[in-house]
N, C-alpha and C. Protein backbone atom coordinates (compact mmCIF):
# COMPACT_ATOMS: atom_id res chain seq x y z
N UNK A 1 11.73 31.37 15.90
CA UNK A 1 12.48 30.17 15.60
C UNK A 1 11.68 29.31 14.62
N UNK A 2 12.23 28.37 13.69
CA UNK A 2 11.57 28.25 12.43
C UNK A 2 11.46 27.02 13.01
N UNK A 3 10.55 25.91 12.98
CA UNK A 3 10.62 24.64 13.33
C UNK A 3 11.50 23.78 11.63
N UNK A 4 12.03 22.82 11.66
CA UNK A 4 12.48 22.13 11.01
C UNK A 4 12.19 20.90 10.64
N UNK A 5 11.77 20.17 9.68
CA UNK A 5 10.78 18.90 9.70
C UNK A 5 11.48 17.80 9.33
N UNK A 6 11.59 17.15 9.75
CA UNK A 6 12.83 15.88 10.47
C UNK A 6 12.43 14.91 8.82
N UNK A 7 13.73 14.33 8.25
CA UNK A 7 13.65 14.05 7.20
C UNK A 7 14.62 12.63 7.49
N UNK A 8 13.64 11.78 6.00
CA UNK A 8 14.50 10.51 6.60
C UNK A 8 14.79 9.84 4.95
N UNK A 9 15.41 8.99 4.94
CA UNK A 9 15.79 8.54 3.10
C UNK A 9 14.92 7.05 3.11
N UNK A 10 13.74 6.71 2.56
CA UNK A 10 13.43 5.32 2.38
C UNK A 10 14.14 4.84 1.74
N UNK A 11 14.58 3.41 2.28
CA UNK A 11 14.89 2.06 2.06
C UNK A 11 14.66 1.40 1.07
N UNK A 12 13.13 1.18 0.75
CA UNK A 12 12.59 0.71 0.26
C UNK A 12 11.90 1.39 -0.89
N UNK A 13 11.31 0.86 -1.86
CA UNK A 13 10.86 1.72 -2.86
C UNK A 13 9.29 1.66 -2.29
N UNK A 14 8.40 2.54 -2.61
CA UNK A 14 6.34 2.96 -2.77
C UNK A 14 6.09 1.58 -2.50
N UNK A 15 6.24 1.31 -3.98
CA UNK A 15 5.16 -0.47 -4.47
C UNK A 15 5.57 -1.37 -3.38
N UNK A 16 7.47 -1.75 -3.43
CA UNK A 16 7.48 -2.89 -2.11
C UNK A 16 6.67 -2.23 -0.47
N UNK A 17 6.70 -1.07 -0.09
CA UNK A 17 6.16 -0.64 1.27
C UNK A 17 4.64 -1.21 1.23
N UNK A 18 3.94 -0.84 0.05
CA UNK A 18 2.76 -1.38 -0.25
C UNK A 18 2.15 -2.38 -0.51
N UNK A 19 3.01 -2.99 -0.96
CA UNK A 19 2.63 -4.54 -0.82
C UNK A 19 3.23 -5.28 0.15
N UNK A 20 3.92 -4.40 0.98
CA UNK A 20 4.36 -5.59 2.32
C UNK A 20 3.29 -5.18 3.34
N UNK A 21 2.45 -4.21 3.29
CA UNK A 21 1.73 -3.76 4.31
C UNK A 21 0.60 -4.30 4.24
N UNK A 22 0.09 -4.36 2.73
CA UNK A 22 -1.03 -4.92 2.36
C UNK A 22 -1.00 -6.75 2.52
N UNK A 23 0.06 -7.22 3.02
CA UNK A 23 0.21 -8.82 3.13
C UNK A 23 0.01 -8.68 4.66
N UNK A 24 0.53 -7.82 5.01
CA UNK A 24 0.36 -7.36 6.89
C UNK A 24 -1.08 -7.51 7.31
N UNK A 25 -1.79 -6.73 6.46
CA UNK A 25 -3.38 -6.49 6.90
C UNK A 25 -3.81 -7.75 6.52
N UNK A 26 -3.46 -8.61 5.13
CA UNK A 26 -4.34 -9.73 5.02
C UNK A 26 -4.07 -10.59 5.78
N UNK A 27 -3.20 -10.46 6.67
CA UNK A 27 -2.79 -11.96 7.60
C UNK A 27 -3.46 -11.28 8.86
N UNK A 28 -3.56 -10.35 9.15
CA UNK A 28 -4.13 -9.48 10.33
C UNK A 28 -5.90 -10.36 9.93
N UNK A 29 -6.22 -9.57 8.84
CA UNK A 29 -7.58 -10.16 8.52
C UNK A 29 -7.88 -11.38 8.59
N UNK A 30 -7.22 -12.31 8.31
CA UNK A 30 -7.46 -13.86 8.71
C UNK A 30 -7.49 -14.28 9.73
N UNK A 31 -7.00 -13.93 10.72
CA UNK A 31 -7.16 -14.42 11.99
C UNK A 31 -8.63 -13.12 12.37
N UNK A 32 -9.67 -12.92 11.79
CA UNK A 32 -10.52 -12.42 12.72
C UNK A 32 -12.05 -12.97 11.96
N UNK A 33 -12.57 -13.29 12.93
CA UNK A 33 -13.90 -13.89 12.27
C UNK A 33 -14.66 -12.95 11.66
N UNK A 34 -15.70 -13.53 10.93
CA UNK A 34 -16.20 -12.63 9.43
C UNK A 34 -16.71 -11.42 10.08
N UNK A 35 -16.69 -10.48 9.82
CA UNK A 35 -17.56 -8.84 9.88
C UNK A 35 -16.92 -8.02 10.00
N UNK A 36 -17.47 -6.91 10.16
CA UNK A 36 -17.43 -5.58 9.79
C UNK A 36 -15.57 -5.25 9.84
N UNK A 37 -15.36 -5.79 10.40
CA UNK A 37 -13.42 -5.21 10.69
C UNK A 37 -12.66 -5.88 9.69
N UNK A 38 -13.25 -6.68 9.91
CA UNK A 38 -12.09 -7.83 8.66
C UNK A 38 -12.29 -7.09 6.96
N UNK A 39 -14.03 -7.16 6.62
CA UNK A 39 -13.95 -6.47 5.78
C UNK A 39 -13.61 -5.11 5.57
N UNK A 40 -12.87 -4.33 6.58
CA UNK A 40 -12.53 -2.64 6.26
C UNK A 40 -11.03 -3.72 6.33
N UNK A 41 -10.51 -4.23 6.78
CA UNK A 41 -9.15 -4.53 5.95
C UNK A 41 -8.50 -5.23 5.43
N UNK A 42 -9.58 -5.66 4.75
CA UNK A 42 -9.39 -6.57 3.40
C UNK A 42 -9.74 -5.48 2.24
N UNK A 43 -10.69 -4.36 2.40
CA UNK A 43 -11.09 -3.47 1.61
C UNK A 43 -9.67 -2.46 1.41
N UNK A 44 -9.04 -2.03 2.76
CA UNK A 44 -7.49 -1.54 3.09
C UNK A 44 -6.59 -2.16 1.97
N UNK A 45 -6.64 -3.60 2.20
CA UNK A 45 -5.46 -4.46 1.37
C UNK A 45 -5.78 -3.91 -0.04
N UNK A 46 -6.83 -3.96 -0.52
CA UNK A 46 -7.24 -3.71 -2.27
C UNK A 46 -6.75 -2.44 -2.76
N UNK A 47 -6.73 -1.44 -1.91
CA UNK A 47 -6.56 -0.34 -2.02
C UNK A 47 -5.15 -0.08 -2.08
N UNK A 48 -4.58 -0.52 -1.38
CA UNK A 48 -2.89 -0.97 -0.84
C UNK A 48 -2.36 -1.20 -2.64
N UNK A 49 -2.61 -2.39 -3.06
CA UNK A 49 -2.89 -3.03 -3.90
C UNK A 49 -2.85 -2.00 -5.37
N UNK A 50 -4.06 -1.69 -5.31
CA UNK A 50 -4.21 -0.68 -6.61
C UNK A 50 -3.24 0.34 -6.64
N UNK A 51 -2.74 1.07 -5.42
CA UNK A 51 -1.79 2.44 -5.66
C UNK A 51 -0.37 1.17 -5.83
N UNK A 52 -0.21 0.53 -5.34
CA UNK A 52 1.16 -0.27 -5.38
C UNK A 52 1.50 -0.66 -6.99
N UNK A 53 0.30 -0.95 -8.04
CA UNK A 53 -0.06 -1.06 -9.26
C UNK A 53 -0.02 0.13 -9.82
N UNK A 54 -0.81 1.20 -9.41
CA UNK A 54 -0.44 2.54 -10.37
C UNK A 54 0.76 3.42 -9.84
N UNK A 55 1.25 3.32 -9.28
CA UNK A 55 2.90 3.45 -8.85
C UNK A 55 3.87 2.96 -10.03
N UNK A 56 3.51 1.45 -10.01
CA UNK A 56 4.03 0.78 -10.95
C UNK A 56 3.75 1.40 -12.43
N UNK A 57 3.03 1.08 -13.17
CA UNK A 57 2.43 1.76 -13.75
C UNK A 57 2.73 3.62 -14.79
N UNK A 58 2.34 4.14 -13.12
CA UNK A 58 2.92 5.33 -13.63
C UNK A 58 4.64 5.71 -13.64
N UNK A 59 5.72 4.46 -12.81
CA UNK A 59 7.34 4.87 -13.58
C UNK A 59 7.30 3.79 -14.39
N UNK A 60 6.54 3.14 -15.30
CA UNK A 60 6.80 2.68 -16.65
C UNK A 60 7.27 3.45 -18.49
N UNK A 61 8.81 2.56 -18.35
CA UNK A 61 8.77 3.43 -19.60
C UNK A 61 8.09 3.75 -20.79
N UNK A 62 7.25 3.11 -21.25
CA UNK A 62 5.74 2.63 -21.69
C UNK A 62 4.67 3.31 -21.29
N UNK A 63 4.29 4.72 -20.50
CA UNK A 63 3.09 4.37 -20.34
C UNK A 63 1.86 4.07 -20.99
N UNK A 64 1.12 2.78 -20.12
CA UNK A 64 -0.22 2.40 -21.07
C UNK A 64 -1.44 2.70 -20.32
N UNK A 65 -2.31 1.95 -20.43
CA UNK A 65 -3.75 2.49 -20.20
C UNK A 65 -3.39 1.47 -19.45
N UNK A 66 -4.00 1.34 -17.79
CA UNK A 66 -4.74 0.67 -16.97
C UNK A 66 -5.16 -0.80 -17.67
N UNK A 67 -5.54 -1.56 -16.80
CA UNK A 67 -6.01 -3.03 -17.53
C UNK A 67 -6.79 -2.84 -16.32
């Protein structure tokens, strides 16, 4: 029997998922006092951030070089 891998249609486009998640973690991160956790997701958010940008980026009709 073949297993079948359960498929679903996003809603939403890459960049908005990514930048709503990455506003998720920075409000997560504010409420926690300074160290080691806060900075892995604030480091999370940047990252969030950059693919949400080269997403962008790369379906431009234009493509350009990075800034």
């Amino acid at each position: 029997m073949i297993k079948r891998r359960q498929r679903f249609k996003q809603t939403t486009s890459l960049k908005d998922r990514l930048i709503s998640w990455a506003e998720d973690v920075r409000k997560k991160a504010d409420r926690l006092a300074p160290g080691p956790e806060k900075e892995d997701l604030l480091k999370r958010a940047r990252i969030a951030d950059t693919a949400a940008h080269l997403d962008d980026w790369a379906r431009s009709s234009e493509l350009q070089p990075p800034t």
